[in-house]
C-alpha atoms as a PDB file:
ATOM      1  CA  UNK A   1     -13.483  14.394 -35.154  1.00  0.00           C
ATOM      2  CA  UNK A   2     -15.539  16.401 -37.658  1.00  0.00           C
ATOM      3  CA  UNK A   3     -14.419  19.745 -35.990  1.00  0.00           C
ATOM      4  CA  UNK A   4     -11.059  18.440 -36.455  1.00  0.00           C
ATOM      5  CA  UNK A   5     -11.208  17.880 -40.222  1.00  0.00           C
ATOM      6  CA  UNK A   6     -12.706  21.445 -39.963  1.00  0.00           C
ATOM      7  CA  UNK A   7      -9.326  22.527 -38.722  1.00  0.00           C
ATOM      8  CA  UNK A   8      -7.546  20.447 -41.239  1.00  0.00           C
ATOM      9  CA  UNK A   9      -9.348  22.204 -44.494  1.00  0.00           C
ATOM     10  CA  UNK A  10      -8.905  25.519 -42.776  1.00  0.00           C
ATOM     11  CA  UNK A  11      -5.289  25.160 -42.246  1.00  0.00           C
ATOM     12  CA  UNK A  12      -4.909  23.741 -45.868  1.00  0.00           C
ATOM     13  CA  UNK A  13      -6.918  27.252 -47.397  1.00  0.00           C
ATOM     14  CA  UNK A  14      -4.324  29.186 -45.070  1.00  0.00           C
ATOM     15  CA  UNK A  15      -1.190  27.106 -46.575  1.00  0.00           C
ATOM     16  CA  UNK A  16      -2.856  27.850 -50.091  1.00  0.00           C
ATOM     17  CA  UNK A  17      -3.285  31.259 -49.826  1.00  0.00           C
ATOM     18  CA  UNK A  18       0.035  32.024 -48.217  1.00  0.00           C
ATOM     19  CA  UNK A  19       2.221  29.859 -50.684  1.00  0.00           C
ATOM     20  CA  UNK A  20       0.022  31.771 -53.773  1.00  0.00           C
ATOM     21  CA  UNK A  21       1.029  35.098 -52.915  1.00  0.00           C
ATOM     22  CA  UNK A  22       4.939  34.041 -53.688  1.00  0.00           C
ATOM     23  CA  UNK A  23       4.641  31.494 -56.177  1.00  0.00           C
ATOM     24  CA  UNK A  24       3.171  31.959 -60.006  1.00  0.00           C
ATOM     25  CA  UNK A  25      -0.111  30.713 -60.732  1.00  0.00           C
ATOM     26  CA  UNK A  26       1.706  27.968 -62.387  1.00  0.00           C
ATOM     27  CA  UNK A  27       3.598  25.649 -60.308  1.00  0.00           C
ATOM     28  CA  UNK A  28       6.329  23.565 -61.104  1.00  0.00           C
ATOM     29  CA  UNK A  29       6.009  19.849 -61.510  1.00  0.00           C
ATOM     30  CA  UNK A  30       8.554  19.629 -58.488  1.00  0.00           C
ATOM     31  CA  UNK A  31       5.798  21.360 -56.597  1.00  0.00           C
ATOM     32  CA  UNK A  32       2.962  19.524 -57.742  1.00  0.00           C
ATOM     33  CA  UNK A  33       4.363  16.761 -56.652  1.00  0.00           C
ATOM     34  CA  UNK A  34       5.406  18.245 -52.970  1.00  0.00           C
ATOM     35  CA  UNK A  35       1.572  19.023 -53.188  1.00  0.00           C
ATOM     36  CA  UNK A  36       0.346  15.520 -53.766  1.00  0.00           C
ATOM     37  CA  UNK A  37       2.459  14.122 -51.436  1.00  0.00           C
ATOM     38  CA  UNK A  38       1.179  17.113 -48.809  1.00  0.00           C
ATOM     39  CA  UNK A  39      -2.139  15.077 -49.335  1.00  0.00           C
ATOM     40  CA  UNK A  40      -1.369  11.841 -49.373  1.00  0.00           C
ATOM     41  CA  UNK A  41      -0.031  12.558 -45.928  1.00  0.00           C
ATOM     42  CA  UNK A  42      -2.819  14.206 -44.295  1.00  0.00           C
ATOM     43  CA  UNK A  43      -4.923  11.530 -45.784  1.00  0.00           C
ATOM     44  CA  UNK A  44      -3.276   8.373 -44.298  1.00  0.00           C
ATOM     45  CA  UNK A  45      -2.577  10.169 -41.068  1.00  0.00           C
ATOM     46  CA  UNK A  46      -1.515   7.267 -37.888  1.00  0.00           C
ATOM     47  CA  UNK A  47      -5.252   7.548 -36.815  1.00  0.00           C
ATOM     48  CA  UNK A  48      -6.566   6.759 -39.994  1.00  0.00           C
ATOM     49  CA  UNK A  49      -3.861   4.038 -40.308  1.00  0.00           C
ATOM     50  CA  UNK A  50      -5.037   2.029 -37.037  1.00  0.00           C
ATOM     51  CA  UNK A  51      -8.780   2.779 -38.442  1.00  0.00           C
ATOM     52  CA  UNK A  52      -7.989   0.934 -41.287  1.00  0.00           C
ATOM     53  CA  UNK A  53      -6.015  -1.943 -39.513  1.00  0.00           C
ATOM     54  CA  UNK A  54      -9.188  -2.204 -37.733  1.00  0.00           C
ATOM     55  CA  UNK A  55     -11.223  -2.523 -40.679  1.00  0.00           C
ATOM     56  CA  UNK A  56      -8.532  -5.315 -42.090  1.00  0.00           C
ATOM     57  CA  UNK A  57      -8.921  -7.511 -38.727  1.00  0.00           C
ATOM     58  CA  UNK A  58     -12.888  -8.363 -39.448  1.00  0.00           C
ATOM     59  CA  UNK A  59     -11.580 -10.626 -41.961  1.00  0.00           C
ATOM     60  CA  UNK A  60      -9.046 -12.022 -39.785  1.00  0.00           C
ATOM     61  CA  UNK A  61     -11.964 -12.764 -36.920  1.00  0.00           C
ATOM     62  CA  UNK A  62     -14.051 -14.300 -39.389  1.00  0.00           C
ATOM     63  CA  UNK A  63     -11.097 -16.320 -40.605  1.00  0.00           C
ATOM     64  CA  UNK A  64     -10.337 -17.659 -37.006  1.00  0.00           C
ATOM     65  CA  UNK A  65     -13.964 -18.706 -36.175  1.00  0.00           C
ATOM     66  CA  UNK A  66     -13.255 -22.181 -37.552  1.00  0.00           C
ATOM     67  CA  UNK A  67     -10.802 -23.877 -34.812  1.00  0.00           C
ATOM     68  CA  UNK A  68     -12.625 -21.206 -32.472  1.00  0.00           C
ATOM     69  CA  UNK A  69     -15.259 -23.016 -32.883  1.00  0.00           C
ATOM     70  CA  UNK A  70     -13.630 -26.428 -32.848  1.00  0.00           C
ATOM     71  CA  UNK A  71     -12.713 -25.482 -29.396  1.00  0.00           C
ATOM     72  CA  UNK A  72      -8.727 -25.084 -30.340  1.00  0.00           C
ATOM     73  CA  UNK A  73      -7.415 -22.971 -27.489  1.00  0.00           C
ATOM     74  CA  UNK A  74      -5.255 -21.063 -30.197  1.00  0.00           C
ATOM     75  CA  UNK A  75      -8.308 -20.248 -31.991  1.00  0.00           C
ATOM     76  CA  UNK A  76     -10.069 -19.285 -29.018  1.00  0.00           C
ATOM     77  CA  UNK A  77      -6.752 -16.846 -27.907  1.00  0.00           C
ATOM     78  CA  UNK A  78      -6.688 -15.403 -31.798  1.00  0.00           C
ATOM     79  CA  UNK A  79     -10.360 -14.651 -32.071  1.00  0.00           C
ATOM     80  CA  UNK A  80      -9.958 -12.983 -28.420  1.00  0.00           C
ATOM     81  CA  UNK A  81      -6.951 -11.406 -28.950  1.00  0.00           C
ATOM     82  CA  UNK A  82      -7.789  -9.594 -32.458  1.00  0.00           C
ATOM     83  CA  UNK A  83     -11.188  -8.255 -30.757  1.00  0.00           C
ATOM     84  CA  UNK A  84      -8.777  -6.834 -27.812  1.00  0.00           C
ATOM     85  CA  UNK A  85      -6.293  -5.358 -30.048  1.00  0.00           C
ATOM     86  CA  UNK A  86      -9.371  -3.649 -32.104  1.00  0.00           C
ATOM     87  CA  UNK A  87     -10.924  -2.388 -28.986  1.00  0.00           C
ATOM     88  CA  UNK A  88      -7.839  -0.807 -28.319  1.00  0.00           C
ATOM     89  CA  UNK A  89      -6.983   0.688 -31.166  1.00  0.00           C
ATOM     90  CA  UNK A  90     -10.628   2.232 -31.102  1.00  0.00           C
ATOM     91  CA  UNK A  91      -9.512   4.359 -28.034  1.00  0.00           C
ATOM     92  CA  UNK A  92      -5.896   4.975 -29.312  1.00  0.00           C
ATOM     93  CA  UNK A  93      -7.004   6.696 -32.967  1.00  0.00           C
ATOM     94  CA  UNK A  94      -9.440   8.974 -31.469  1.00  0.00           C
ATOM     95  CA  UNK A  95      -6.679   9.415 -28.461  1.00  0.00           C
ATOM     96  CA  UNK A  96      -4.040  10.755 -31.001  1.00  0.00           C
ATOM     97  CA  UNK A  97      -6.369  12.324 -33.479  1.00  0.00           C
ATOM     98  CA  UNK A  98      -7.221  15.024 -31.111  1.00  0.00           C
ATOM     99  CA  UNK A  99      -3.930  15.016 -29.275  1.00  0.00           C
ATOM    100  CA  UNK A 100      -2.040  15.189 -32.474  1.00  0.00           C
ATOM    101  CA  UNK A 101      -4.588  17.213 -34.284  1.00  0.00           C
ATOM    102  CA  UNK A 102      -4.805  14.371 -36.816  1.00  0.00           C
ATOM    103  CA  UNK A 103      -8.628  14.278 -37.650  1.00  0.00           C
ATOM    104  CA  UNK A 104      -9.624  13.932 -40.928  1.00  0.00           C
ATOM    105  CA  UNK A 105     -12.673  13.653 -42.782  1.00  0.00           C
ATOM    106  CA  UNK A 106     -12.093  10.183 -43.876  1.00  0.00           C
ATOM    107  CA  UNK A 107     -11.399   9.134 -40.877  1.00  0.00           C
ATOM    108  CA  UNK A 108     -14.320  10.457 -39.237  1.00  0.00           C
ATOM    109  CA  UNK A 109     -16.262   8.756 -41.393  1.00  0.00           C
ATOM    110  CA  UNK A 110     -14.448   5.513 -41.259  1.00  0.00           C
ATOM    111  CA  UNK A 111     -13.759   4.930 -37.542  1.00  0.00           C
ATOM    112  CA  UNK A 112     -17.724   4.035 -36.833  1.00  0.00           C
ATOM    113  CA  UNK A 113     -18.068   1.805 -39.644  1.00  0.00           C
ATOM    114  CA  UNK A 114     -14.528  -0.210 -38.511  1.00  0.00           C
ATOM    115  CA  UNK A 115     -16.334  -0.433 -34.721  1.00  0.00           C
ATOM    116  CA  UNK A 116     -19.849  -1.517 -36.049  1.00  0.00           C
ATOM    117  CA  UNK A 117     -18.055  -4.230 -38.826  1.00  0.00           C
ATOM    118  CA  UNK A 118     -16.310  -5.477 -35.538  1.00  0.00           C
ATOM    119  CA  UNK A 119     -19.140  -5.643 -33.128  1.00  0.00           C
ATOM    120  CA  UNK A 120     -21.532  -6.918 -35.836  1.00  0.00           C
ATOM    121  CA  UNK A 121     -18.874 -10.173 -36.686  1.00  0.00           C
ATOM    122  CA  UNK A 122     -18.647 -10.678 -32.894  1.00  0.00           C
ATOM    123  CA  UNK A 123     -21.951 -10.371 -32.122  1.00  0.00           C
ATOM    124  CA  UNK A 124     -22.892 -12.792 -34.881  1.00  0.00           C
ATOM    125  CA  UNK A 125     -20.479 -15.376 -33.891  1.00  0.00           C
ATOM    126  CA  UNK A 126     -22.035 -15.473 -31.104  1.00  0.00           C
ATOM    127  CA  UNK A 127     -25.192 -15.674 -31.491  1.00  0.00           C
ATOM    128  CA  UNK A 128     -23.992 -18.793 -33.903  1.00  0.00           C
ATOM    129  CA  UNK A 129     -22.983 -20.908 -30.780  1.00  0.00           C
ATOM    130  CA  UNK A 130     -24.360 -19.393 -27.750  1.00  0.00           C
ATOM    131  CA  UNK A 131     -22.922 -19.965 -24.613  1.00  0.00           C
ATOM    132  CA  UNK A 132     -24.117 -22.332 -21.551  1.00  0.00           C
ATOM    133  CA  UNK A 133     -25.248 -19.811 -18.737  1.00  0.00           C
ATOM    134  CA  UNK A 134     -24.874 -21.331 -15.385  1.00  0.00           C
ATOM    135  CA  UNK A 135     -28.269 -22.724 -13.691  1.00  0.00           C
ATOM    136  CA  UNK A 136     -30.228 -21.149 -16.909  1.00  0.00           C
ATOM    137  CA  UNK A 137     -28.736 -23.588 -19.692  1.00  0.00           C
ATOM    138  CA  UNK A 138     -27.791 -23.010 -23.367  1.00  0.00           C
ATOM    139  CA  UNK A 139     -30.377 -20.313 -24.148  1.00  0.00           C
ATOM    140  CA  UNK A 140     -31.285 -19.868 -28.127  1.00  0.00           C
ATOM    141  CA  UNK A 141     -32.628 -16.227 -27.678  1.00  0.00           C
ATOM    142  CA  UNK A 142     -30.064 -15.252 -24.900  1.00  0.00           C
ATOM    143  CA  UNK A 143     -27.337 -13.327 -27.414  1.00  0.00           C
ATOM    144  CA  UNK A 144     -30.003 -12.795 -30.351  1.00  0.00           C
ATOM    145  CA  UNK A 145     -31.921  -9.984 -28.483  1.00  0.00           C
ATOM    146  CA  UNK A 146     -29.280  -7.957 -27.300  1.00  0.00           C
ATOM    147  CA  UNK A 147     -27.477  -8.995 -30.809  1.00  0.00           C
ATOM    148  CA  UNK A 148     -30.588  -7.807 -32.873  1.00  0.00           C
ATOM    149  CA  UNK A 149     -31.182  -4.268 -30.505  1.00  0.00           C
ATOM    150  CA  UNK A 150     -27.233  -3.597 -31.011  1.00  0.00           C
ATOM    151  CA  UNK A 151     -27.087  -4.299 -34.542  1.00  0.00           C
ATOM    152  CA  UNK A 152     -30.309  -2.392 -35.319  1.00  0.00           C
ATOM    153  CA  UNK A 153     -29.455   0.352 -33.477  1.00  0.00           C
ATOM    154  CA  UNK A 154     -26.528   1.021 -35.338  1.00  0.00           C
ATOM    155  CA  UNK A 155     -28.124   0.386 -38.895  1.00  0.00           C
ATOM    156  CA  UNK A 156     -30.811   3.216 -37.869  1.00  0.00           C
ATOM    157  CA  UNK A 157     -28.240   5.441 -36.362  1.00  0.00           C
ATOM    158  CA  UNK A 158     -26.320   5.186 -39.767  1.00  0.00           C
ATOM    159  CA  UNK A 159     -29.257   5.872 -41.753  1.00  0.00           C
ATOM    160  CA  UNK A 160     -30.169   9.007 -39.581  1.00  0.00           C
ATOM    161  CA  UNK A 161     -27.064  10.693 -39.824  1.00  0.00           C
ATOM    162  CA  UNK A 162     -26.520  10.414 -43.144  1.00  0.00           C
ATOM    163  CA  UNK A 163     -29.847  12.062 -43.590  1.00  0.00           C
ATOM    164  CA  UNK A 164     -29.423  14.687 -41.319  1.00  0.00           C
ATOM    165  CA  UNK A 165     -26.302  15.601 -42.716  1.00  0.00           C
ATOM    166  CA  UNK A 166     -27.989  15.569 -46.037  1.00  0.00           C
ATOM    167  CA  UNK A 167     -30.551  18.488 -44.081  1.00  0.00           C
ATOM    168  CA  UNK A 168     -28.797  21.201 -41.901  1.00  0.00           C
ATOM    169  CA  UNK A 169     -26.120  21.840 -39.321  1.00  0.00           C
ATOM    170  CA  UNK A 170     -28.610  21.905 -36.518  1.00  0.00           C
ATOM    171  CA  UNK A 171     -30.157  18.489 -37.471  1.00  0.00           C
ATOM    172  CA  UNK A 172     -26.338  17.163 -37.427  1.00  0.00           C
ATOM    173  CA  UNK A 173     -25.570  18.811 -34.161  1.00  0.00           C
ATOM    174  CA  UNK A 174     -28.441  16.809 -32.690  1.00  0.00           C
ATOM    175  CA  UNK A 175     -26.992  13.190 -34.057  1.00  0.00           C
ATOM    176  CA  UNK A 176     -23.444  14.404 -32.347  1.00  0.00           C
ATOM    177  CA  UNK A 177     -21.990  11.311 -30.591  1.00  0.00           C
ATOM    178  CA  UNK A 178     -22.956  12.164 -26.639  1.00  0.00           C
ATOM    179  CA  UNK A 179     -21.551  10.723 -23.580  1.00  0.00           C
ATOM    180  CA  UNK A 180     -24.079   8.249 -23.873  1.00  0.00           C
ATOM    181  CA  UNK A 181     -23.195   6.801 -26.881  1.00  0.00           C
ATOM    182  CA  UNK A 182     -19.720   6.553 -25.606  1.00  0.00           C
ATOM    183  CA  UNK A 183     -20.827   4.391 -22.680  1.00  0.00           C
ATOM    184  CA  UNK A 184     -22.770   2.429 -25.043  1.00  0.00           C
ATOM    185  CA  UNK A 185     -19.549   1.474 -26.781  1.00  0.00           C
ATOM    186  CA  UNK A 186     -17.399   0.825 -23.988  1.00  0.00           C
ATOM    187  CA  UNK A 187     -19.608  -1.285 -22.214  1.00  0.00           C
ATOM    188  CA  UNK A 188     -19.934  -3.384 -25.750  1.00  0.00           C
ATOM    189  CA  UNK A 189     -16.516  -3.739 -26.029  1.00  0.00           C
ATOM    190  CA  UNK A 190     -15.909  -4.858 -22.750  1.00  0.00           C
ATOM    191  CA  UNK A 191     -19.060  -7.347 -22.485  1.00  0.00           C
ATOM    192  CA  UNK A 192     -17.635  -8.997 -26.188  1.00  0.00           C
ATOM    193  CA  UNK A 193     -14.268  -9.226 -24.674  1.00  0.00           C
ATOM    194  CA  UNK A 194     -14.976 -11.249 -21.656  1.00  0.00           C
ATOM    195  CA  UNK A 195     -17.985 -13.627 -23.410  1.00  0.00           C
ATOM    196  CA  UNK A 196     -15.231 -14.253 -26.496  1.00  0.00           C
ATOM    197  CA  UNK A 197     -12.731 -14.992 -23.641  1.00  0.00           C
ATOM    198  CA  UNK A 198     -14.848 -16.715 -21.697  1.00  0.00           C
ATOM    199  CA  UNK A 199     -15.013 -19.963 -23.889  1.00  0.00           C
ATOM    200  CA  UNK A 200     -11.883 -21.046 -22.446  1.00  0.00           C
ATOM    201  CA  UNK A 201     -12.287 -23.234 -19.736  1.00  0.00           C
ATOM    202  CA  UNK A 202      -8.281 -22.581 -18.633  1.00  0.00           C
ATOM    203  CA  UNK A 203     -10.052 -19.594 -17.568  1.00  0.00           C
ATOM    204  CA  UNK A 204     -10.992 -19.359 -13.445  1.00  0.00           C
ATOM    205  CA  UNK A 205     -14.082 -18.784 -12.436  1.00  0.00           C
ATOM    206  CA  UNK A 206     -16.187 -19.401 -15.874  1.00  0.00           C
ATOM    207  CA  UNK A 207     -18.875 -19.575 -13.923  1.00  0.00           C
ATOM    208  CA  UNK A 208     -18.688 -15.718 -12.939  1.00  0.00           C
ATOM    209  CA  UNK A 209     -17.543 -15.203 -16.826  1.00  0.00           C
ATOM    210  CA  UNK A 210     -20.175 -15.536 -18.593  1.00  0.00           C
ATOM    211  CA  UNK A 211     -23.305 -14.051 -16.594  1.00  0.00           C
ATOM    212  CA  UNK A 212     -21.571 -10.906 -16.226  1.00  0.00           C
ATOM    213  CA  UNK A 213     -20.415 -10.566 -19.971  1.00  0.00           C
ATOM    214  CA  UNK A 214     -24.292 -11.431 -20.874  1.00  0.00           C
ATOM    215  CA  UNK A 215     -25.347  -8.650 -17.859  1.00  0.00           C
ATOM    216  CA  UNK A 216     -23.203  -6.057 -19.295  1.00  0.00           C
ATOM    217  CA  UNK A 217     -23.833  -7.245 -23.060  1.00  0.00           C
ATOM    218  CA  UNK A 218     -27.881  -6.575 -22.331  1.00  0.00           C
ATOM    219  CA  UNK A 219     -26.921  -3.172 -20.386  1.00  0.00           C
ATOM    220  CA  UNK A 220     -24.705  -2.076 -23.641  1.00  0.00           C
ATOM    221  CA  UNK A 221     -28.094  -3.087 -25.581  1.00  0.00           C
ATOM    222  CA  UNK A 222     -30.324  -1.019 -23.079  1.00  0.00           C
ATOM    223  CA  UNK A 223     -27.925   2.003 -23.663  1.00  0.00           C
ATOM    224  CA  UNK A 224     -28.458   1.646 -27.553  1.00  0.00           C
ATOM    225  CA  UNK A 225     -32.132   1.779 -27.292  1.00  0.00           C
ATOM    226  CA  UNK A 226     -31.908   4.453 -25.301  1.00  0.00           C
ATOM    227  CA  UNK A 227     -29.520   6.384 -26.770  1.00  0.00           C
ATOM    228  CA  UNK A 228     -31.450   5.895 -30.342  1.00  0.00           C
ATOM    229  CA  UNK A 229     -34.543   7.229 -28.561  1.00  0.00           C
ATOM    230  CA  UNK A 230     -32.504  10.357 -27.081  1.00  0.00           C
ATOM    231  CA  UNK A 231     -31.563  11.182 -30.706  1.00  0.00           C
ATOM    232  CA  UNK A 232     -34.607  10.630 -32.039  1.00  0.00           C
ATOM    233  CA  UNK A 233     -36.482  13.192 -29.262  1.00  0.00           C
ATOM    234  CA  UNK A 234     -33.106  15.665 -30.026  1.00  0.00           C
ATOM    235  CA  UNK A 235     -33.817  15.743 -33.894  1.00  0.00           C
ATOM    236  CA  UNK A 236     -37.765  15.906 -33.442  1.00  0.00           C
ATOM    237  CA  UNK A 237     -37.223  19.116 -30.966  1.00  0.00           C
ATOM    238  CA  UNK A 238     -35.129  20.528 -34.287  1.00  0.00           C
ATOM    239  CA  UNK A 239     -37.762  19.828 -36.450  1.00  0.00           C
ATOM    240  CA  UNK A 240     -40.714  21.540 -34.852  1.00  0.00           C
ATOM    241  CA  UNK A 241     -38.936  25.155 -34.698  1.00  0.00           C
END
């Protein structure tokens, strides 16, 4: 995403330089305002768009937690159905940001905070009214762990980037998102989706539901850890050259 924006800036520079060389050094207000819209348009590219719509459904999950947890089936289908159609959307903006060569800098800065806002609000409901695991019970603990790894990871991960791209290039080549972070993600997504989906009993097998949203929910948490710690090793290998 970053190398796209890359692109992006050095595309503008080109567009700059060419359109200098024929036109005065001052433009027209006709052209000025060609030029702000020109900006306005590689700002809100469609990636950034669905980013954004992303960022506007956290709200909307929060808002549906009430009959969701009154056990209405329609607020059990809403609160599943907006974490679907953000999981989606996670795939389809980076899909046609580098298909369409739409990357921006904004929106590689916004599309991780839209996914951690969205895992964080799930994650939390949760852990508000945890789930009955078959032949274990309604476990306190069982979604705060994984809930507390996950969340934490994230915060730190934040917090390290930012610093490292505060440093040098090669510190920020180390903090790169890597195939496992990707796994990390998918497996989140897909663990949230079936224990959100799982609270309705209309549902077959429930039974077989839950466990495996919980196994794949602690395996997403595992991946976190780990993928913190293979970060942390990259950026300490940079720092002792």
């Amino acid at each position: 995403m970053s190398d796209m924006g890359s692109e992006n800036k050095i595309d503008d520079v080109g567009w700059y330089n060419h359109d200098s060389q024929d036109q005065p050094l001052s433009a027209s207000p006709s052209m000025q305002i060609h030029n702000q819209q020109h900006q306005h348009s590689k700002f809100l590219t469609l990636p950034t768009v669905l980013t954004l719509g992303r960022v506007a459904a956290v709200p909307l999950l929060v808002a549906s937690t009430h009959p969701f947890y009154a056990d209405s089936w329609w607020g059990r289908t809403a609160t599943t159905s907006i974490f679907i159609v953000a999981a989606i959307t996670d795939w389809l903006d980076g899909y046609l940001a580098r298909k369409m060569k739409l990357g921006t800098a904004f929106g590689a800065f916004l599309d991780p905070v839209a996914d951690k806002l969205m895992v964080a609000a799930a994650l939390i409901l949760l852990c508000s009214r945890p789930l009955e695991v078959a032949m274990s019970g309604e476990v306190p603990w069982l979604f705060t762990v994984p809930a507390t790894a996950i969340i934490g990871r994230e915060i730190t991960m934040s917090a390290v980037r930012e610093w490292a791209a505060s440093r040098n290039s090669k510190l920020l080549e180390a903090v790169a998102v890597n195939n496992l972070g990707k796994w990390k993600t998918a497996t989140q997504m897909i663990s949230l989706t079936i224990l959100l989906a799982a609270r309705d009993s209309s549902l077959e097998g429930p039974g077989i539901l839950v466990p495996s949203g919980v196994i794949l929910l602690y395996i997403s948490a595992g991946l976190s850890v780990w993928s913190l710690a293979v970060y942390v090793s990259k950026i300490w290998k940079v720092l002792l050259k």
